[in-house]
Protein backbone atom coordinates (compact mmCIF):
# COMPACT_ATOMS: atom_id res chain seq x y z
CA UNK A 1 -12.65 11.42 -16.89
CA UNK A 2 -13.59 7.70 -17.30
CA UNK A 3 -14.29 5.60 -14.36
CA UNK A 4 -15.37 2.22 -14.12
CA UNK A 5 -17.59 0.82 -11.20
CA UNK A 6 -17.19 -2.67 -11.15
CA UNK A 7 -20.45 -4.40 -9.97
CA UNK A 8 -21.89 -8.28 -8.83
CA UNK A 9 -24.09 -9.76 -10.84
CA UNK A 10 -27.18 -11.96 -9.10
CA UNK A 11 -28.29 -13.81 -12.26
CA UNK A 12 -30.55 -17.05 -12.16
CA UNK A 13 -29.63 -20.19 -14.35
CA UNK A 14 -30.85 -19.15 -17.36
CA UNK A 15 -29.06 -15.42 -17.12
CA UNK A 16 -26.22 -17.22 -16.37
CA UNK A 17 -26.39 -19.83 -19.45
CA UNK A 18 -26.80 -16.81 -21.35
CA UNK A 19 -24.10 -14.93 -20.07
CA UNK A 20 -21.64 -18.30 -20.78
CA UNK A 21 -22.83 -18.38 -24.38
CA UNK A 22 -22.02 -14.25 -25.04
CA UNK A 23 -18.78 -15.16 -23.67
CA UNK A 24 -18.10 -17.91 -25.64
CA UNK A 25 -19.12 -15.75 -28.92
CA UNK A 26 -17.02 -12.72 -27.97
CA UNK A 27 -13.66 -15.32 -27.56
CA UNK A 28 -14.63 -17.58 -30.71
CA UNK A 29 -14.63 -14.08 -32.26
CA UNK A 30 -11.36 -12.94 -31.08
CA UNK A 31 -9.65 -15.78 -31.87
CA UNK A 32 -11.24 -15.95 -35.33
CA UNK A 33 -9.95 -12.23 -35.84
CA UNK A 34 -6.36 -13.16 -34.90
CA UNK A 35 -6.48 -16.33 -37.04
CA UNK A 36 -7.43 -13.73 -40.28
CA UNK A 37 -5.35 -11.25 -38.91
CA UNK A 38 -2.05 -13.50 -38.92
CA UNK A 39 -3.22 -15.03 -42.02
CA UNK A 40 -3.72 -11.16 -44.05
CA UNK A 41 -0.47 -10.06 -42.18
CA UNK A 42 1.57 -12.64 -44.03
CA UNK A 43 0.03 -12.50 -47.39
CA UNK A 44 0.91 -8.66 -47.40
CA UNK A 45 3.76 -9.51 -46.81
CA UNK A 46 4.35 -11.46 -49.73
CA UNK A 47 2.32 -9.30 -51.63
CA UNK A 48 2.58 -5.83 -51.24
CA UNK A 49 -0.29 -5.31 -53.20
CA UNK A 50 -2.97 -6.85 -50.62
CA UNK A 51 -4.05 -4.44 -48.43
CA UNK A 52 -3.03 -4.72 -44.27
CA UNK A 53 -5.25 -6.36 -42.25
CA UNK A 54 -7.86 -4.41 -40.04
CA UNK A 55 -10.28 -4.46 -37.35
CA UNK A 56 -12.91 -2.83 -39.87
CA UNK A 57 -11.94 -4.86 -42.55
CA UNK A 58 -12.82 -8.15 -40.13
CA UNK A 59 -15.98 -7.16 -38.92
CA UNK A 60 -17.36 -6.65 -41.97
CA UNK A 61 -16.22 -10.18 -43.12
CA UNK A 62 -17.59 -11.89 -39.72
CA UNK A 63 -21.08 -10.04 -40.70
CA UNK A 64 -21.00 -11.46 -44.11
CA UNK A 65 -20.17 -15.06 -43.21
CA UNK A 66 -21.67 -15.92 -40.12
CA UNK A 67 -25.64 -16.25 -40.42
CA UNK A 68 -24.26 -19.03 -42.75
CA UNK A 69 -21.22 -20.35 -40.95
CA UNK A 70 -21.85 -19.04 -37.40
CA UNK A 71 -25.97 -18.88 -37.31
CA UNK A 72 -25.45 -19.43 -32.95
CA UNK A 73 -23.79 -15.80 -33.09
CA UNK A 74 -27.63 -14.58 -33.26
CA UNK A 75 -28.32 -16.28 -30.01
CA UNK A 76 -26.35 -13.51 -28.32
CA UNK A 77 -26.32 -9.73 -28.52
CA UNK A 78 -24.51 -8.46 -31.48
CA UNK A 79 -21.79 -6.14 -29.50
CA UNK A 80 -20.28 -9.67 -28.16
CA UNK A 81 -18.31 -10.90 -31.43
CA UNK A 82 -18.35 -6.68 -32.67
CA UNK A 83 -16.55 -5.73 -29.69
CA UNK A 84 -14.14 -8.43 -29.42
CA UNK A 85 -12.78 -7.73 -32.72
CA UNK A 86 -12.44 -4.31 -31.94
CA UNK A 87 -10.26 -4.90 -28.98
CA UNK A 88 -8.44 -7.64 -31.06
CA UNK A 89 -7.13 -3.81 -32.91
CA UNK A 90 -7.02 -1.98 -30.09
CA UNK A 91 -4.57 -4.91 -28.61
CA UNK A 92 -2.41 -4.78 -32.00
CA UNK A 93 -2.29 -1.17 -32.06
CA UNK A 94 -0.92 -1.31 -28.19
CA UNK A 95 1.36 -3.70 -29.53
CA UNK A 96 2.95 -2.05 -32.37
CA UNK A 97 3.26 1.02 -30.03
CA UNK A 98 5.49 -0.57 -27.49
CA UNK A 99 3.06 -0.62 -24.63
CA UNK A 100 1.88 -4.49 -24.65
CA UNK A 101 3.08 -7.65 -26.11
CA UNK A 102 1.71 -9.44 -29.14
CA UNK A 103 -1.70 -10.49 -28.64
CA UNK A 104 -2.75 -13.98 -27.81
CA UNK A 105 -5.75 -16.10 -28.02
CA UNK A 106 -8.32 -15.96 -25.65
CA UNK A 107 -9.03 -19.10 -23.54
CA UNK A 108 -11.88 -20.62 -21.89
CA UNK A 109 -12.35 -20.07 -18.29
CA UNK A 110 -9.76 -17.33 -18.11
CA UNK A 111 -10.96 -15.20 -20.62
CA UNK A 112 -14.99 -15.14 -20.22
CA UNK A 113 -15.72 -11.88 -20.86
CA UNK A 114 -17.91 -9.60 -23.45
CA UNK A 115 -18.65 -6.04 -23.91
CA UNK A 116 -21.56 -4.14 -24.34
CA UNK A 117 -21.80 -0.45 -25.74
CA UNK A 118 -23.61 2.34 -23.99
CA UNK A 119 -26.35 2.08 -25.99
CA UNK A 120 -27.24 -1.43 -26.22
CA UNK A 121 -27.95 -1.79 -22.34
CA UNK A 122 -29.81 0.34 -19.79
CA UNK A 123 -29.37 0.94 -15.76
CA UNK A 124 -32.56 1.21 -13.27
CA UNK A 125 -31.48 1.42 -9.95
CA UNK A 126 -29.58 -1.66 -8.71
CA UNK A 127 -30.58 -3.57 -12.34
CA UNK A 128 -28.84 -3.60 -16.05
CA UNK A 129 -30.98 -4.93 -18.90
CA UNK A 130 -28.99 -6.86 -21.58
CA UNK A 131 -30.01 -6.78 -24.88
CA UNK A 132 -31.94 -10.65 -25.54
CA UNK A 133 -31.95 -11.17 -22.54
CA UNK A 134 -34.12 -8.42 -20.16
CA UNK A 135 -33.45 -7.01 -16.93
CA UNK A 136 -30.61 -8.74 -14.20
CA UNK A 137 -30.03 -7.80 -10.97
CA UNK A 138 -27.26 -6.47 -9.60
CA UNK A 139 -25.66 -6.26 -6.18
CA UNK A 140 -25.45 -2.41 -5.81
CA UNK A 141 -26.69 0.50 -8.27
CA UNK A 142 -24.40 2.82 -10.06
CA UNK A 143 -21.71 5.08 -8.12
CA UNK A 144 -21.13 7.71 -10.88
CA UNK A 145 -23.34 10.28 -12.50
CA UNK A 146 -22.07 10.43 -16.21
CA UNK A 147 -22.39 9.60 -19.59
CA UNK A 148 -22.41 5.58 -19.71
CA UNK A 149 -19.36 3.96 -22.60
CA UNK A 150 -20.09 0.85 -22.27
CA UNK A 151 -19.85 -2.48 -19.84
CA UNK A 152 -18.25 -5.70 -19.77
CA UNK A 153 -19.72 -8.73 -18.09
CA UNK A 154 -16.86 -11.32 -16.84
CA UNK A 155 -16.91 -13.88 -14.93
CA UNK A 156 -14.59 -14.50 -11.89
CA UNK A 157 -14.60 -18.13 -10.47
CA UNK A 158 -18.19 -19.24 -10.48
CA UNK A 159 -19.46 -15.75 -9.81
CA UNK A 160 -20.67 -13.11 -12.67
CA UNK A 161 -19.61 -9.10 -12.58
CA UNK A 162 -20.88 -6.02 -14.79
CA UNK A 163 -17.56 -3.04 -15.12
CA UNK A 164 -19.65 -0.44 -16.32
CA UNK A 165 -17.42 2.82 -17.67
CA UNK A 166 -18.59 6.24 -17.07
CA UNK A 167 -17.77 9.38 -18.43
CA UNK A 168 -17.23 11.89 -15.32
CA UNK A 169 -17.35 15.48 -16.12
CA UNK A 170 -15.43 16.50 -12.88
CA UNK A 171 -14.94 13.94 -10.17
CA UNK A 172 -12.79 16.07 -7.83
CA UNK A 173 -12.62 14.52 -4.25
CA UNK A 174 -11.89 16.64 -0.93
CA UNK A 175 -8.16 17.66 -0.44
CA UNK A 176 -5.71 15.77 1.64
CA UNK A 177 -5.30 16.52 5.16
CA UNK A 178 -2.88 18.94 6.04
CA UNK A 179 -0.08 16.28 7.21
CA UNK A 180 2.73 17.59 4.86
CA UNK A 181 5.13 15.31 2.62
CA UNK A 182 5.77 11.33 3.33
CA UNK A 183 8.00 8.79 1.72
CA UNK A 184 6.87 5.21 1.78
CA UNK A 185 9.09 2.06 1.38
CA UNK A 186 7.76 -0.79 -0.24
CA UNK A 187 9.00 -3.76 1.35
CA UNK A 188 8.61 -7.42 2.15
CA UNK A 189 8.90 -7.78 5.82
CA UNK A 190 6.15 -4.87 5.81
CA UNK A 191 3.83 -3.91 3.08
CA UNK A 192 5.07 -0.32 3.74
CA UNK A 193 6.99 1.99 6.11
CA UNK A 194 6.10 5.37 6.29
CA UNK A 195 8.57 8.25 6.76
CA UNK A 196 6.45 9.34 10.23
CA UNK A 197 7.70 6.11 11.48
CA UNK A 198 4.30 4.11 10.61
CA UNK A 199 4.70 0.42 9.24
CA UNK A 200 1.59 -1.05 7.61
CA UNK A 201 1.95 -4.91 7.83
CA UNK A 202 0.74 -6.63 4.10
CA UNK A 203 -1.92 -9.37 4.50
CA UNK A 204 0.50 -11.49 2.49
CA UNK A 205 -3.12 -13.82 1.41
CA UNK A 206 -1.23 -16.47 -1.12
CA UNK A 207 1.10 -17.42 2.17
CA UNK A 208 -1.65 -17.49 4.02
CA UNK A 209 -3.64 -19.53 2.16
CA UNK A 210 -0.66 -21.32 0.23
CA UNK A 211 -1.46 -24.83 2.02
CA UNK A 212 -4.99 -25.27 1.24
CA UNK A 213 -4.19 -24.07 -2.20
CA UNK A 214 -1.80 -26.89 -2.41
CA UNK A 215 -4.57 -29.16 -1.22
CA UNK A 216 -7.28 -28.48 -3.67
CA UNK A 217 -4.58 -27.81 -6.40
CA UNK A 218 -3.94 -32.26 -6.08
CA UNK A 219 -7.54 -33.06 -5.15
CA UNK A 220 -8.15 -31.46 -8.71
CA UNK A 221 -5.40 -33.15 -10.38
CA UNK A 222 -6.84 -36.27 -9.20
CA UNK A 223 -9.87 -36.43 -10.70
CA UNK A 224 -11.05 -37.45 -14.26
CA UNK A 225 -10.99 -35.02 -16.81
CA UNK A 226 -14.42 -33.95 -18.12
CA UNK A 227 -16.16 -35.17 -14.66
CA UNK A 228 -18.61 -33.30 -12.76
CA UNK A 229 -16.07 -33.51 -9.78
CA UNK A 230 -13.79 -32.12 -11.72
CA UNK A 231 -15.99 -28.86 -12.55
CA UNK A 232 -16.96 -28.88 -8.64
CA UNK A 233 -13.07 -29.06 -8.04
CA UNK A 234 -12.17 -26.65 -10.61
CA UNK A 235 -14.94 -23.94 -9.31
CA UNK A 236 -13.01 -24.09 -5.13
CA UNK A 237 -10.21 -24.09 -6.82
CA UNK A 238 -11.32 -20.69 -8.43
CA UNK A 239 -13.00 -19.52 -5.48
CA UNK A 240 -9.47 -19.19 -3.36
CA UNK A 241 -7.62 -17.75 -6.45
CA UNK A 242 -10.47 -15.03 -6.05
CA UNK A 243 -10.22 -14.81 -2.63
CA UNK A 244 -6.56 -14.24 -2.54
CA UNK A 245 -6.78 -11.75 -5.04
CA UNK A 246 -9.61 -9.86 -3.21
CA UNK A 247 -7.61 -9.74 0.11
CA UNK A 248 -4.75 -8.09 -1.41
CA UNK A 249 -6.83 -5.30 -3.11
CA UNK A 250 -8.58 -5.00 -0.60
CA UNK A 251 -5.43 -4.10 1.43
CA UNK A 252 -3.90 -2.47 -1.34
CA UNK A 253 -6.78 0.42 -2.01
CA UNK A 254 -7.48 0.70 2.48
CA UNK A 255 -3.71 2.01 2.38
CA UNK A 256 -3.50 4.31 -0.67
CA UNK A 257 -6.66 5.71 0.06
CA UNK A 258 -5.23 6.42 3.57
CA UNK A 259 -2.03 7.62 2.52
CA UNK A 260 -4.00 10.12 -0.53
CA UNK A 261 -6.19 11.35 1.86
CA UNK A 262 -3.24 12.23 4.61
CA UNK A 263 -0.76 13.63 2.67
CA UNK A 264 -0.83 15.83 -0.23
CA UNK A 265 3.30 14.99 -1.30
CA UNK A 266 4.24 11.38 -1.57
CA UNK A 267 7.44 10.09 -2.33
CA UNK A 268 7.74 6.53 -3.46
CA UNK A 269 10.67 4.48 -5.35
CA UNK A 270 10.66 3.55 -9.32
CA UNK A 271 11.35 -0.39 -8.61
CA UNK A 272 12.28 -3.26 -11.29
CA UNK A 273 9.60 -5.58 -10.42
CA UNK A 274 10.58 -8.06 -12.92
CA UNK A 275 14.15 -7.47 -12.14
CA UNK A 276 13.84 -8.47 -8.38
CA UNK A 277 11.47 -11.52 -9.29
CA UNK A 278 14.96 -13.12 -10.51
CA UNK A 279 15.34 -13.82 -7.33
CA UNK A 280 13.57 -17.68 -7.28
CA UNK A 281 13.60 -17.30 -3.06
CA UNK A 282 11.64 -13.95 -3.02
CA UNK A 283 9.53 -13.81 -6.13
CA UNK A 284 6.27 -15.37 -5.01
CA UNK A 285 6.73 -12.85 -1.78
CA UNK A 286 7.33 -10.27 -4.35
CA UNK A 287 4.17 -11.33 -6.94
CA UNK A 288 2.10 -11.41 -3.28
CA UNK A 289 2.77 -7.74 -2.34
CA UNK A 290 1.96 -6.20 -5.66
CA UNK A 291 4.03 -3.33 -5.88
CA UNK A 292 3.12 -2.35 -8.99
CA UNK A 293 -0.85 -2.22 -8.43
CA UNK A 294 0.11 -0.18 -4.98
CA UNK A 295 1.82 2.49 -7.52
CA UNK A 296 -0.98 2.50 -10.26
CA UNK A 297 -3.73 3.39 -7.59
CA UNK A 298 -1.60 5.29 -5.60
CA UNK A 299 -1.03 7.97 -8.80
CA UNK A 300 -4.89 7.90 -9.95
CA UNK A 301 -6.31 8.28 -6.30
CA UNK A 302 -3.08 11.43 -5.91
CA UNK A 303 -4.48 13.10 -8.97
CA UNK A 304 -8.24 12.79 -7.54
CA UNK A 305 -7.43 14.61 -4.71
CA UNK A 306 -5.13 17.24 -6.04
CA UNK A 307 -1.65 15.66 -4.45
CA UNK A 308 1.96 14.70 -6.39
CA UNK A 309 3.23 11.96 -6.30
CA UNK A 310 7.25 11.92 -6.78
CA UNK A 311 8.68 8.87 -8.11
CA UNK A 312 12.36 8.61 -7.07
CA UNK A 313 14.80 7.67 -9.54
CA UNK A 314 15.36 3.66 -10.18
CA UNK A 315 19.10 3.69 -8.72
CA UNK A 316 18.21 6.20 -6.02
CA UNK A 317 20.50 4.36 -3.14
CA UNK A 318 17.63 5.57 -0.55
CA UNK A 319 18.27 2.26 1.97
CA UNK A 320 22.40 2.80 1.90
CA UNK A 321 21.89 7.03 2.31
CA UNK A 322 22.16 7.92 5.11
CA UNK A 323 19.30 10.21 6.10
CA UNK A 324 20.88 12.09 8.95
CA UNK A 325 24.29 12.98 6.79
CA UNK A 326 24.06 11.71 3.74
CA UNK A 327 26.80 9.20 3.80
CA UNK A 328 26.15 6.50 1.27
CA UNK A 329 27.32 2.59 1.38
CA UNK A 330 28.78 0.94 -1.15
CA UNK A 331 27.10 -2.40 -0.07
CA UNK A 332 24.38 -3.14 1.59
CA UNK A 333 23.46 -6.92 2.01
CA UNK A 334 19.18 -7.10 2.00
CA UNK A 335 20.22 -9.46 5.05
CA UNK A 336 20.85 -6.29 7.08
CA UNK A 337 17.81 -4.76 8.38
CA UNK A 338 20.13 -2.48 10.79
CA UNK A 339 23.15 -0.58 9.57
CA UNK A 340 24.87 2.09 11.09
CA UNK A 341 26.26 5.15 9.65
CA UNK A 342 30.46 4.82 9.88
CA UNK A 343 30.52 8.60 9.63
CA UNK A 344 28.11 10.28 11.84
CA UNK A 345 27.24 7.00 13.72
CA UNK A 346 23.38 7.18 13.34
CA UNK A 347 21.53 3.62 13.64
CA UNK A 348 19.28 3.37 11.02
CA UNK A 349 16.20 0.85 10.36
CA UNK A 350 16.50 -0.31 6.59
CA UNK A 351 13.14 0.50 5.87
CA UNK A 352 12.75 3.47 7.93
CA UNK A 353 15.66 5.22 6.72
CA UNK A 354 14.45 4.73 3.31
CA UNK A 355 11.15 6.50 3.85
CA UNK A 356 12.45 9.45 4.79
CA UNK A 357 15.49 9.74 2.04
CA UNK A 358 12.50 9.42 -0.17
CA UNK A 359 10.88 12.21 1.79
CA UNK A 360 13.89 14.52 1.60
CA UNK A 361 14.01 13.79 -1.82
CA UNK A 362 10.59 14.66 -2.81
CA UNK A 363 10.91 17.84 -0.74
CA UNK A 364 13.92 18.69 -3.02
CA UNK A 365 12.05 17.91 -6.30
CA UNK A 366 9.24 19.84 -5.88
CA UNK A 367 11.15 23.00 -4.22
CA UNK A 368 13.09 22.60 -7.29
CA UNK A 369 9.93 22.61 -9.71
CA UNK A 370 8.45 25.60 -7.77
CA UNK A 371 5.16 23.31 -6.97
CA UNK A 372 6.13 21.76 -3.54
CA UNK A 373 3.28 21.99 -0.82
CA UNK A 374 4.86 25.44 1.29
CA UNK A 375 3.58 27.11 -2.32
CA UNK A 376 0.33 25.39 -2.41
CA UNK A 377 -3.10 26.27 -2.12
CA UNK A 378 -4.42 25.29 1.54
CA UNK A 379 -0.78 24.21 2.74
CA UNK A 380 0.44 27.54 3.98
CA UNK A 381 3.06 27.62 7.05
CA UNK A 382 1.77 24.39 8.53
CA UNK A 383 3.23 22.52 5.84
CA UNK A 384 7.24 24.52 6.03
CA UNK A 385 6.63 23.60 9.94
CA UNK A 386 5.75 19.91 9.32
CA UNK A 387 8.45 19.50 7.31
CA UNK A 388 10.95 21.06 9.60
CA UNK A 389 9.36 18.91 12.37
CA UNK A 390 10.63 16.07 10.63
CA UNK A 391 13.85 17.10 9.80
CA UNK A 392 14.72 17.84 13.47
CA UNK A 393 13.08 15.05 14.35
CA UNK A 394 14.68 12.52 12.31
CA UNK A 395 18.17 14.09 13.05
CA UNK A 396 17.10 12.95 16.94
CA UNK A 397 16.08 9.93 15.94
CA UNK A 398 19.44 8.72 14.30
CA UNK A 399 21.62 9.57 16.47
CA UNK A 400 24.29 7.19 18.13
CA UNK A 401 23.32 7.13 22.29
CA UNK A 402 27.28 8.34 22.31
CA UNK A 403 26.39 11.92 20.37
CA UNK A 404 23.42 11.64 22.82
């Protein structure tokens, strides 16, 4: 299993100078590589004869041409320009399989990154040493126990970072808790409501933070391009952008690592992110959730700890069901956060009632598969029991105070 531990870098000036320069090889590289690519791609074209263009095919050219049209390359460590061609093919070969869109160039201050292969750098303790460069410190030593791949240094904002990718043998983490099945709603109002009647409120950082980000947005628009202002402007500007982003993760991996260590059944809905960012009045609420991050470490952190994860079907009507009967709405306005049930009269909270037809629903699927928790190793009765808990419960719950 590969993991990658993603680590702060404390260089001094002249780590960092060197750092900017590898950088700026490994994206000169890249975008060399899909200059020749796009070039060779077209010539085949109109000349079947010419063979397809390759990663192999343009490393081999970059090593023959630049100690005479590139001699800074050798300032740097060799892996920067050799890997960045490398994931120039890896990018194409993503591309022509469907799974990414056509690669673009690299650009400075966004994409200030290189890579590093596991045997052109070495860990001791809470240090990495860089090949022409010696040892740098870094913020924390190495989580995992492995076999080392490799490491890319990047830069966020002003500050410098070392991923470093192990190879795991077995990184098996303790079972959930016996707590049985949930289904979580991902929402706007609240990050996500639980089928136990839990509702985790998102940090929402960009709205938070939206009106000095406005502020330093102009002050940087105001001043001259190429200034030293500007690069002091540009680097707060960065700083929040960072911020932001580590407020939400750091939400975002507090409550899946919660809900993976709980329950060892979650339910959760298949949902058209793009689709519902058509909607100009709720896409920056929508981009400031991240539902699809909350999914992607939700399913890795399940599979750590031995639990399923049941993804509900993309036109599952799980806010119109009705959860004590089953009665389903035709419409349901996203206005109406309360709805009740015209045939058994239960009152239902939008979110709420969600959660658990995503429950019942994952109960179903994985009865049906043979592989649901009651079947389980260290679920036993207490799981069959949970689950009826919440069945009875939740038929309570619902009910109109006139069935009452």
């Amino acid at each position: 299993m590969l993991i990658s531990h993603k680590i702060a870098l404390d260089p001094n000036n002249a780590q960092a100078t060197y750092f900017a320069k590898a950088a700026g090889t490994a994206r000169f590289a890249y975008n060399w590589a899909l200059e020749q690519w796009q070039k060779q791609y077209e010539a085949w074209k109109a000349a079947s004869g010419l063979p397809k263009p390759s990663q192999y095919s343009l490393r081999r050219k970059l090593n023959a041409i630049k100690r005479e049209q590139f001699p800074w390359m050798l300032e740097v460590t060799k892996c920067a320009p050799q890997m960045a061609i490398i994931q120039l093919g890896q990018a194409f070969a993503n591309f022509f399989a469907g799974r990414a869109r056509y690669p673009q160039f690299r650009k400075k201050g966004r994409d200030d990154r290189f890579t590093l292969t596991g045997d052109q750098f070495h860990l001791d303790g809470s240090r990495i040493r860089i090949p022409n460069l010696g040892w740098v410190r870094m913020r924390e030593p190495l989580r995992f126990t492995g076999k080392i791949m490799s490491a890319t240094v990047s830069r966020v904002a002003d500050r410098w970072y070392a991923s470093i990718t192990v190879d795991v043998p077995e990184l098996q983490l303790p079972k959930a808790e016996n707590q049985g099945a949930v289904g979580v709603d991902l929402g706007l109002s609240a990050l996500a409501t639980l089928s136990t009647g839990e509702k985790v409120p998102g940090p929402k950082p960009h709205k938070a933070r939206l009106g000095r980000l406005r502020r330093l947005s102009r002050r940087l628009s105001r001043k001259a391009k190429g200034s030293a202002n500007r690069r002091k402007a540009k680097v707060k500007l960065a700083r929040l952008h960072a911020r932001i982003a580590n407020s939400r993760m750091d939400a975002l991996h507090k409550l899946t690592t919660n809900l993976t260590r709980r329950f060892s059944l979650i339910g959760i809905e298949d949902l058209n992110v793009r689709g519902m960012m058509g909607n100009r009045h709720l896409a920056r609420s929508i981009v400031d959730m991240s539902f699809f991050e909350f999914r992607r470490q939700l399913e890795y952190k399940a599979a750590m700890r031995g639990s399923v994860v049941v993804v509900a079907d993309r036109f599952y009507a799980s806010s119109k069901t009705c959860s004590a009967c089953g009665y389903e709405l035709k419409i349901l306005p996203l206005s109406a956060r309360e709805w009740t049930c015209p045939a058994c009269g239960a009152i239902h909270d939008r979110d709420w009632n969600a959660a658990k037809n995503l429950e019942r629903l994952e109960l179903a699927t994985a009865s049906s598969a043979g592989s649901h928790a009651c079947g389980e190793e260290g679920s036993g009765l207490a799981f069959c029991a949970e689950r009826n808990r919440l069945d009875e419960a939740g038929s309570q719950l619902c009910s109109s105070p006139e069935q009452e």
